[in-house]
Protein backbone atom coordinates (compact mmCIF):
# COMPACT_ATOMS: atom_id res chain seq x y z
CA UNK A 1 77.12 -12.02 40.97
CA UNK A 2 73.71 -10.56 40.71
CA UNK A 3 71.13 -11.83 43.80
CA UNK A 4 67.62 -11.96 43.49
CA UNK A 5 65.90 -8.92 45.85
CA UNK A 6 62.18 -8.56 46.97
CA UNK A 7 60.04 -5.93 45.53
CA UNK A 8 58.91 -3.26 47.04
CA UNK A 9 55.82 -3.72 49.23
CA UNK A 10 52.78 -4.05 47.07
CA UNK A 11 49.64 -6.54 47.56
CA UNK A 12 49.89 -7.41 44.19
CA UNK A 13 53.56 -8.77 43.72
CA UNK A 14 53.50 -11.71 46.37
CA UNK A 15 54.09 -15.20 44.86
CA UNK A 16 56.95 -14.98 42.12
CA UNK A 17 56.97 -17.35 39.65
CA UNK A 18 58.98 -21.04 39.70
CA UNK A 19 61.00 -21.79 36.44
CA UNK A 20 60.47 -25.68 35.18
CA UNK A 21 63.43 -27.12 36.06
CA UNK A 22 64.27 -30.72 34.29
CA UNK A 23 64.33 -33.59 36.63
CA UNK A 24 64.38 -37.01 35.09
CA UNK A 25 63.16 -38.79 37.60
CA UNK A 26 59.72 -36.90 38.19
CA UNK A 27 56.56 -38.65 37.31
CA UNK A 28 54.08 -36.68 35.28
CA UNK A 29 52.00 -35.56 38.42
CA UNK A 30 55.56 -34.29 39.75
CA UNK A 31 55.96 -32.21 36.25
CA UNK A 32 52.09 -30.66 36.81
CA UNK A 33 52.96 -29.88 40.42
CA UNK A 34 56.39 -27.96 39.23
CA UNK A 35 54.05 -25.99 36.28
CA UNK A 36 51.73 -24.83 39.58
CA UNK A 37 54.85 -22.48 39.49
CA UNK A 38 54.21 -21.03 35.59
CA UNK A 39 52.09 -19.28 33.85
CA UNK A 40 49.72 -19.46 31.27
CA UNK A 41 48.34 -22.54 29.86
CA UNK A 42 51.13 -24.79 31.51
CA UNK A 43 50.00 -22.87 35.07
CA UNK A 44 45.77 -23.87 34.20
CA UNK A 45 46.49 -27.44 33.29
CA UNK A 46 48.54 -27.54 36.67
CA UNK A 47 44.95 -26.34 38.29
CA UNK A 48 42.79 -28.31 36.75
CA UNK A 49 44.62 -31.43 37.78
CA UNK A 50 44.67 -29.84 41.12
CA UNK A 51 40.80 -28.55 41.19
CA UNK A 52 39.96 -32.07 39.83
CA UNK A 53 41.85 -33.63 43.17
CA UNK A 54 40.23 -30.69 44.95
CA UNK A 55 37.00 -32.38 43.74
CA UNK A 56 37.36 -36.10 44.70
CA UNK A 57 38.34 -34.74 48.68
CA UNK A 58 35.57 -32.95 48.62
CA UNK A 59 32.89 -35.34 48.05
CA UNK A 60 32.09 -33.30 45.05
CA UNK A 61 29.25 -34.95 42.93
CA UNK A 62 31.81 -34.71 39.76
CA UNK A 63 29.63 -34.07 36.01
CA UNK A 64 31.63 -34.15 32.88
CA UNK A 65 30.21 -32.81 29.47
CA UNK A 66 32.00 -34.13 26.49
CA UNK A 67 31.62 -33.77 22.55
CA UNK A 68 34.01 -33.71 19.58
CA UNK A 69 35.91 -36.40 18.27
CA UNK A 70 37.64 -37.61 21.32
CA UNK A 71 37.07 -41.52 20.28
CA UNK A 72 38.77 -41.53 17.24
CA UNK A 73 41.46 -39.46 18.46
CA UNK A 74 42.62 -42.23 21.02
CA UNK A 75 40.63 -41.04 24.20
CA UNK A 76 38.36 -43.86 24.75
CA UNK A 77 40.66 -45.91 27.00
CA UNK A 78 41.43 -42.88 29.02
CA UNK A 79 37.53 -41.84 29.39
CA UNK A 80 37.08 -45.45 30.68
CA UNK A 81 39.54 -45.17 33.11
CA UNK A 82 38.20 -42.39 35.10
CA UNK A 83 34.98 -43.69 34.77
CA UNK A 84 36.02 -47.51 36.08
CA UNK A 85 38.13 -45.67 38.87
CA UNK A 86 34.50 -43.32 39.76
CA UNK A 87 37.21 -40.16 39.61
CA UNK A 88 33.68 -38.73 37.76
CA UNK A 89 30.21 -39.39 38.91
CA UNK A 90 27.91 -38.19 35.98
CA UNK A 91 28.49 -38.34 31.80
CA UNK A 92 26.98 -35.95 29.43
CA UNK A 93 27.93 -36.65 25.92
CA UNK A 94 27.15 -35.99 22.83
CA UNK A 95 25.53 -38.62 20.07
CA UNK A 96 28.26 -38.41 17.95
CA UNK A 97 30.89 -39.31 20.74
CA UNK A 98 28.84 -42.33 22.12
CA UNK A 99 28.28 -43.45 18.60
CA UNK A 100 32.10 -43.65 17.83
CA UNK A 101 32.58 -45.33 21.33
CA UNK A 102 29.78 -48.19 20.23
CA UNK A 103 31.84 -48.81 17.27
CA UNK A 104 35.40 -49.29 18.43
CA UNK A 105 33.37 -51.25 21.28
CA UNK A 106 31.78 -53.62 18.39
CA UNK A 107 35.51 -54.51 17.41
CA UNK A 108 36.04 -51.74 14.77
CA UNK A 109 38.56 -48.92 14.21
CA UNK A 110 39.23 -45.41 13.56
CA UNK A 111 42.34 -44.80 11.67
CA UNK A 112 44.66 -42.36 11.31
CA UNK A 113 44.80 -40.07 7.75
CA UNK A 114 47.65 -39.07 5.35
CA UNK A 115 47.91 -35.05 3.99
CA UNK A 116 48.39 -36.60 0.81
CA UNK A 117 44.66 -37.97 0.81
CA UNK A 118 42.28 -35.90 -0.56
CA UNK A 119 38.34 -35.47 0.10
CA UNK A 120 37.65 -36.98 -3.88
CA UNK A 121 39.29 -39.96 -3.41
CA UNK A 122 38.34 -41.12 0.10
CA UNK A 123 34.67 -40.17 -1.10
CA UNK A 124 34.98 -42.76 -3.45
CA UNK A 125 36.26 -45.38 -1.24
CA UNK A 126 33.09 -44.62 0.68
CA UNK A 127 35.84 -43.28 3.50
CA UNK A 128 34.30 -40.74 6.20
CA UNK A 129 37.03 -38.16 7.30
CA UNK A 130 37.24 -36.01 11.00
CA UNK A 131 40.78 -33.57 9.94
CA UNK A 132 43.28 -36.55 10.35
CA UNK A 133 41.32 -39.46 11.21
CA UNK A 134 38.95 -41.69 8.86
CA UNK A 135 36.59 -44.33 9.31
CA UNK A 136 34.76 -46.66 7.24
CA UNK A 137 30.73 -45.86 5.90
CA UNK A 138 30.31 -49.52 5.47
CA UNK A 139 31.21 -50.13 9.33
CA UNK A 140 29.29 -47.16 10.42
CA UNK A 141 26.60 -48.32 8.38
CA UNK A 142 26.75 -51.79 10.43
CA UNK A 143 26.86 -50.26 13.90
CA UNK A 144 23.54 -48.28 13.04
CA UNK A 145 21.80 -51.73 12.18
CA UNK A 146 23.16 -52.94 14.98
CA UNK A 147 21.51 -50.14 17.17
CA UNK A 148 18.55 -50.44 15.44
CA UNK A 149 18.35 -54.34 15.75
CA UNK A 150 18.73 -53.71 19.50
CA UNK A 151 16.39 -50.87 19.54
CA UNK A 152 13.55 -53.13 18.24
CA UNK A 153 13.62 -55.89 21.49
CA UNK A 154 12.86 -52.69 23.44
CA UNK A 155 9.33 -51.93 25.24
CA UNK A 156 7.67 -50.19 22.20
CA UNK A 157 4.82 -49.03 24.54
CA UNK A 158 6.41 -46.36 26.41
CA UNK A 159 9.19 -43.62 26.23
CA UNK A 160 12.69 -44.11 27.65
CA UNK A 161 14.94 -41.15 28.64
CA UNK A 162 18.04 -41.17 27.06
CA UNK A 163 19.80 -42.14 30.58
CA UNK A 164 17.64 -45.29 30.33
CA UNK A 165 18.01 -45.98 27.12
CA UNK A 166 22.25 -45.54 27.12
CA UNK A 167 22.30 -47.50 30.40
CA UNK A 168 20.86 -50.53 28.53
CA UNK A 169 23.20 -50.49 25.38
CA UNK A 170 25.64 -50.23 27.95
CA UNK A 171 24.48 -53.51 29.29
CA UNK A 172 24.12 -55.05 26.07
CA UNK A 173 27.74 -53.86 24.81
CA UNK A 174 29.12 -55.29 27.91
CA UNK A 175 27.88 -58.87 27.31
CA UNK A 176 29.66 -59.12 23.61
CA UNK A 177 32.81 -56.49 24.33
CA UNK A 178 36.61 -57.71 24.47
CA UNK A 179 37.35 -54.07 25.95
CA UNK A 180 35.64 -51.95 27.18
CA UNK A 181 34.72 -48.33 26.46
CA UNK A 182 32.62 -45.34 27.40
CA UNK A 183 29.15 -46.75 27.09
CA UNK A 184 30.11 -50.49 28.98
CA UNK A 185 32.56 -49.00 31.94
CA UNK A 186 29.44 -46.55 32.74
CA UNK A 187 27.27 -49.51 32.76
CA UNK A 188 29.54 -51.65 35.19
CA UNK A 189 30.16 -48.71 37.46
CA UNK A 190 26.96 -47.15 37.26
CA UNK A 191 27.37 -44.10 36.39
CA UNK A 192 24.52 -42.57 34.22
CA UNK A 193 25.02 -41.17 30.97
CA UNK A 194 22.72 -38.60 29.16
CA UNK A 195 22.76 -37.46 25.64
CA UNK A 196 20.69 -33.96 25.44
CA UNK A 197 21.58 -34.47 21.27
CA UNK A 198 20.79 -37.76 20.42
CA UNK A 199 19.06 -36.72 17.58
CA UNK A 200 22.50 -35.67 16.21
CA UNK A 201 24.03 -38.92 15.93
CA UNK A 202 24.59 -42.34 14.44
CA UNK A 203 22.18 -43.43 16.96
CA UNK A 204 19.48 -41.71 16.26
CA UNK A 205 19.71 -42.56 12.56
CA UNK A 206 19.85 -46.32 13.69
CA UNK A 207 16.61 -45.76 15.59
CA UNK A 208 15.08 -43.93 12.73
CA UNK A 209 16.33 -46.37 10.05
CA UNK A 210 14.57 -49.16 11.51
CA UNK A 211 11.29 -46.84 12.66
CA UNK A 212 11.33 -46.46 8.84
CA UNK A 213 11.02 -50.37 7.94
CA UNK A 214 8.48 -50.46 10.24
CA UNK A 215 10.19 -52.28 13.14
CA UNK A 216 9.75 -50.28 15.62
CA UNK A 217 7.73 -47.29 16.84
CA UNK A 218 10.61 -45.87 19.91
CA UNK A 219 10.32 -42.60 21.63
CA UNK A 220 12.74 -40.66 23.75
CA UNK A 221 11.85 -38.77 26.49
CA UNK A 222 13.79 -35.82 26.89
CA UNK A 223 12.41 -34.23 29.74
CA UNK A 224 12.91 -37.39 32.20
CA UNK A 225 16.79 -36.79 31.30
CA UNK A 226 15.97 -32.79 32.61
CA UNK A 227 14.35 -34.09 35.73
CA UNK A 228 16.91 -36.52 36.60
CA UNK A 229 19.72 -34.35 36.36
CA UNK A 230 17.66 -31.41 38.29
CA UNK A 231 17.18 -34.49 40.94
CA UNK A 232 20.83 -35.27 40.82
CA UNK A 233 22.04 -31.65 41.45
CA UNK A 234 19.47 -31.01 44.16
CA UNK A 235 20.28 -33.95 46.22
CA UNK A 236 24.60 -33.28 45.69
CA UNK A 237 26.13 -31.76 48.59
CA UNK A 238 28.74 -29.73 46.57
CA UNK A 239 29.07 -30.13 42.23
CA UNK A 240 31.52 -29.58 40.24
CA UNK A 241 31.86 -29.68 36.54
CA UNK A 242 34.72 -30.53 33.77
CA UNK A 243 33.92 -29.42 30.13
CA UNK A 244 35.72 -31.22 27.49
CA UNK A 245 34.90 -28.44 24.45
CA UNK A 246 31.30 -27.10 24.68
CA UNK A 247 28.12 -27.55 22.50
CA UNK A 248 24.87 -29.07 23.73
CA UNK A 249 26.34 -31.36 26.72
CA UNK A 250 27.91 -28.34 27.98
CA UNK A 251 24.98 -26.14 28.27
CA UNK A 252 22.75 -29.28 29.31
CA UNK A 253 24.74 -29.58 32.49
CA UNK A 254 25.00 -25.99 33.18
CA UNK A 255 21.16 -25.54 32.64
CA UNK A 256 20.71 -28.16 35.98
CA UNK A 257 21.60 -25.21 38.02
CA UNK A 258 18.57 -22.77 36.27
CA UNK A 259 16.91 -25.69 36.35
CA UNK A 260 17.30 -26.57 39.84
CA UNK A 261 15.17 -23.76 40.86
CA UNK A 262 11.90 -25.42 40.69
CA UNK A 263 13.30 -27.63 43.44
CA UNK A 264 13.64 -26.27 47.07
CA UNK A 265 17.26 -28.29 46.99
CA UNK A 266 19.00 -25.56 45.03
CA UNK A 267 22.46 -25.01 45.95
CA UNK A 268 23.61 -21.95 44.18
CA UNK A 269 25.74 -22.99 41.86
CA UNK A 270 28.55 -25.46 41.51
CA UNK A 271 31.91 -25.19 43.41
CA UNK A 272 34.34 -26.47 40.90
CA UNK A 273 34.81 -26.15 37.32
CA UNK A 274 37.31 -27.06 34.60
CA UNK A 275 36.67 -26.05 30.99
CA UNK A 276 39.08 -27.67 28.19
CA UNK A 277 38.65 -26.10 25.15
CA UNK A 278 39.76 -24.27 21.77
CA UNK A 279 37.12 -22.14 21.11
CA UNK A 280 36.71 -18.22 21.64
CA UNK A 281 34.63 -16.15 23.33
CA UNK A 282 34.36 -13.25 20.61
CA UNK A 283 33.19 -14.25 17.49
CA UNK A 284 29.95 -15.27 19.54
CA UNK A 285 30.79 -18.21 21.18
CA UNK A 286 30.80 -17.50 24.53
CA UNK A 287 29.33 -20.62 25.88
CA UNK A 288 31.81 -23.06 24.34
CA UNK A 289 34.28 -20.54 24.95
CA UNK A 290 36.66 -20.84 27.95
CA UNK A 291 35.57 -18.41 30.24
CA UNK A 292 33.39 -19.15 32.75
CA UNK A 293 32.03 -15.50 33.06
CA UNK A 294 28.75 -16.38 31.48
CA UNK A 295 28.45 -18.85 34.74
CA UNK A 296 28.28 -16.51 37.00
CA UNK A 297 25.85 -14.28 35.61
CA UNK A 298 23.10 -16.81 35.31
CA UNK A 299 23.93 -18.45 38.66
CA UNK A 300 25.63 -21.61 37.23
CA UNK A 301 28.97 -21.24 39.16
CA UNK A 302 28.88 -20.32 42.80
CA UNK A 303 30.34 -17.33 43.84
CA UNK A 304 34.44 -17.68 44.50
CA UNK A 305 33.83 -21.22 42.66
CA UNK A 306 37.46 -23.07 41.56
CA UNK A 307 37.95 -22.71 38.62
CA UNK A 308 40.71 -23.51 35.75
CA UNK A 309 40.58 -22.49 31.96
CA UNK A 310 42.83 -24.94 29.79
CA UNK A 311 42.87 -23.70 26.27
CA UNK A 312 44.13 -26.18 24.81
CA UNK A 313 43.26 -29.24 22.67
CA UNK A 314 41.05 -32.01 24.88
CA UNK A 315 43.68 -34.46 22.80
CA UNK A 316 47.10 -33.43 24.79
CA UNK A 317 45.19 -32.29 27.94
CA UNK A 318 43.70 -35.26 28.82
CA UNK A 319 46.27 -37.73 28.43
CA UNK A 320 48.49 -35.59 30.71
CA UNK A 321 46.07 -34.97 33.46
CA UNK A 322 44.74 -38.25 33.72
CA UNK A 323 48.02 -40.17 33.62
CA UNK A 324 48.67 -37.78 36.48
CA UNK A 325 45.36 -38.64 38.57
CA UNK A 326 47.02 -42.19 38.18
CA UNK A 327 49.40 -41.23 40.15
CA UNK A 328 48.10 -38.88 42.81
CA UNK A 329 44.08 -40.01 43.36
CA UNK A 330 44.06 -43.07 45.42
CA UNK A 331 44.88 -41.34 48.65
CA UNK A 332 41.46 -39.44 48.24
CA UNK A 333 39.41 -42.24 46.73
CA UNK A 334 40.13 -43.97 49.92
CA UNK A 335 37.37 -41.80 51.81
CA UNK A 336 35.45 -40.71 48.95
CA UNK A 337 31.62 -40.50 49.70
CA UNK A 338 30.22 -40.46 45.84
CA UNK A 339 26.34 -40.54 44.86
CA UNK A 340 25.08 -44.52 44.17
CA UNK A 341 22.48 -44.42 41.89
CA UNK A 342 19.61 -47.29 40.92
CA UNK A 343 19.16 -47.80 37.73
CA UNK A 344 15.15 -47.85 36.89
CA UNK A 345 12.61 -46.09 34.69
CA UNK A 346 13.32 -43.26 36.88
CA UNK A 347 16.78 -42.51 38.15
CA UNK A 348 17.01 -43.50 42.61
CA UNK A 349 19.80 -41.23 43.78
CA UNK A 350 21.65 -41.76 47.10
CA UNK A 351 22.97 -38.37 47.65
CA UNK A 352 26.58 -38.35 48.81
């Protein structure tokens, strides 16, 4: 019978590793605490549920960037529960997510594709495809009129940031809504939403469509989102960030931190940090990529910051992880301190 033996002295070889072991009877926060014990990308999805838990005990002021096509893919209900449950304190998302979320909030559908179907034919049936999933032009069509129609009751005088602006379609979701989604649990829980992108979205070309008949003459102001975020970041007592793939929201939230040094509330960087992605760092990518590395250098993590790298598609990660926070969160929500923001032209903040 051969017995396990230590190694020989060495600060490098002290915590062995912990083979999964199957256990029926474990709940899916009990499987992530076993893969704490692995390696690889089973070991940083174990970590970022754990950094993430790290994050609500800490009265961390929680951002999370998001892009991609998490709607269609099925993650709307599980981005509303974290944001119903506060276990995040900021959005920033990109147009083309909060577009999809507007339309499966206005009663519509994505839908799921066949390898048989090719690009020709669902061209023809005036079908949009994202890899496997398809939606319909017609019903996108709709939702931009129905952006634009709510566009046009708007104050035409002055600009609105898009915070602002996404806080009252929020509103105005919630009041027709049988479920809600990204855009309406934001609104009921207050939690601001910024899109630094807007311009790339289904929104946008709502706005623009109905700028075109002549119905309205809207403005964004960009740099009121910048100064509200540089506001929220100097007045947090520790931040921490979750990255669902990269791209513009990414970079938006990690500029607060350059940004923040205009403001004598700079706090070097945030504490905590969970990136979720596919991409790479070497084909020139390195800012979607999953290394934080790039952080550091310009000051945008703090130095010996938490931090877990999940490559792996947002699609399987999240379900997992937040199922888990289901299970394991409401022990620290019960002495949470979390910002409370008031909702105006410009954003009040009630640091934590």
């Amino acid at each position: 019978m051969v017995t396990q033996r230590k190694p020989k002295a060495s600060k490098y070889l002290i915590t062995p590793t912990r083979p999964v072991q199957v256990d029926r009877d474990r709940s899916v926060a009990g499987l992530l605490e076993k893969m704490e014990g692995t390696g690889f990308g089973g070991r940083q999805l174990a970590e970022a549920h754990r950094i993430w838990l790290d994050m609500l005990g800490d009265n961390t002021t929680i951002m999370v960037a998001g892009s991609g096509a998490l709607i269609p893919a099925g993650m709307r209900r599980l981005l509303a529960y974290v944001i119903k449950n506060r276990f995040v304190d900021v959005l920033v998302l990109s147009g083309s997510l909060l577009f999809h979320d507007l339309h499966e909030t206005l009663g519509r559908y994505h839908f799921q594709a066949h390898p048989t179907m090719t690009d020709a034919e669902l061209d023809s049936a005036q079908i949009s495809r994202m890899w496997d999933l398809l939606a319909s032009d017609e019903e996108y069509r709709e939702a931009n009129e129905w952006v634009g129609g709510f566009t046009n009751q708007l104050d035409q005088s002055r600009p609105y940031s898009t915070r602002e602006y996404l806080h009252l379609i929020g509103r105005e979701l919630a009041e027709i809504a049988s479920e809600d989604g990204v855009l309406t649990s934001a609104y009921k829980a207050r939690v601001p939403i910024f899109c630094p992108a807007m311009a790339d979205s289904g929104i946008a070309v709502g706005i623009a469509a109905a700028r075109f008949e002549k119905k309205n003459n809207f403005m964004f102001d960009v740099v009121q989102d910048v100064l509200d975020m540089m506001n929220i970041t100097g007045r947090a007592r520790v931040t921490g960030v979750i990255n669902l793939g990269g791209g513009t929201p990414k970079s938006f939230i990690q500029q607060t931190e350059v940004s923040s040094f205009i403001s004598k509330d700079h706090h070097h960087g945030h504490k905590y940090a969970i990136q979720i992605t596919t991409d790479t760092p070497h084909p020139g990518g390195r800012s979607n990529a999953v290394s934080f590395d790039e952080g550091l250098i310009y000051g945008k993590l703090a130095r010996g910051a938490h931090t877990a790298y999940v490559n792996c598609d947002a699609t399987i990660a999240l379900p997992i992880l937040i199922t888990a926070l289901s299970q394991t969160a409401a022990k620290y929500m019960k002495c949470r301190k979390r910002p409370n923001f008031t909702f105006q032209r410009d954003l009040i903040i009630e640091s934590v």
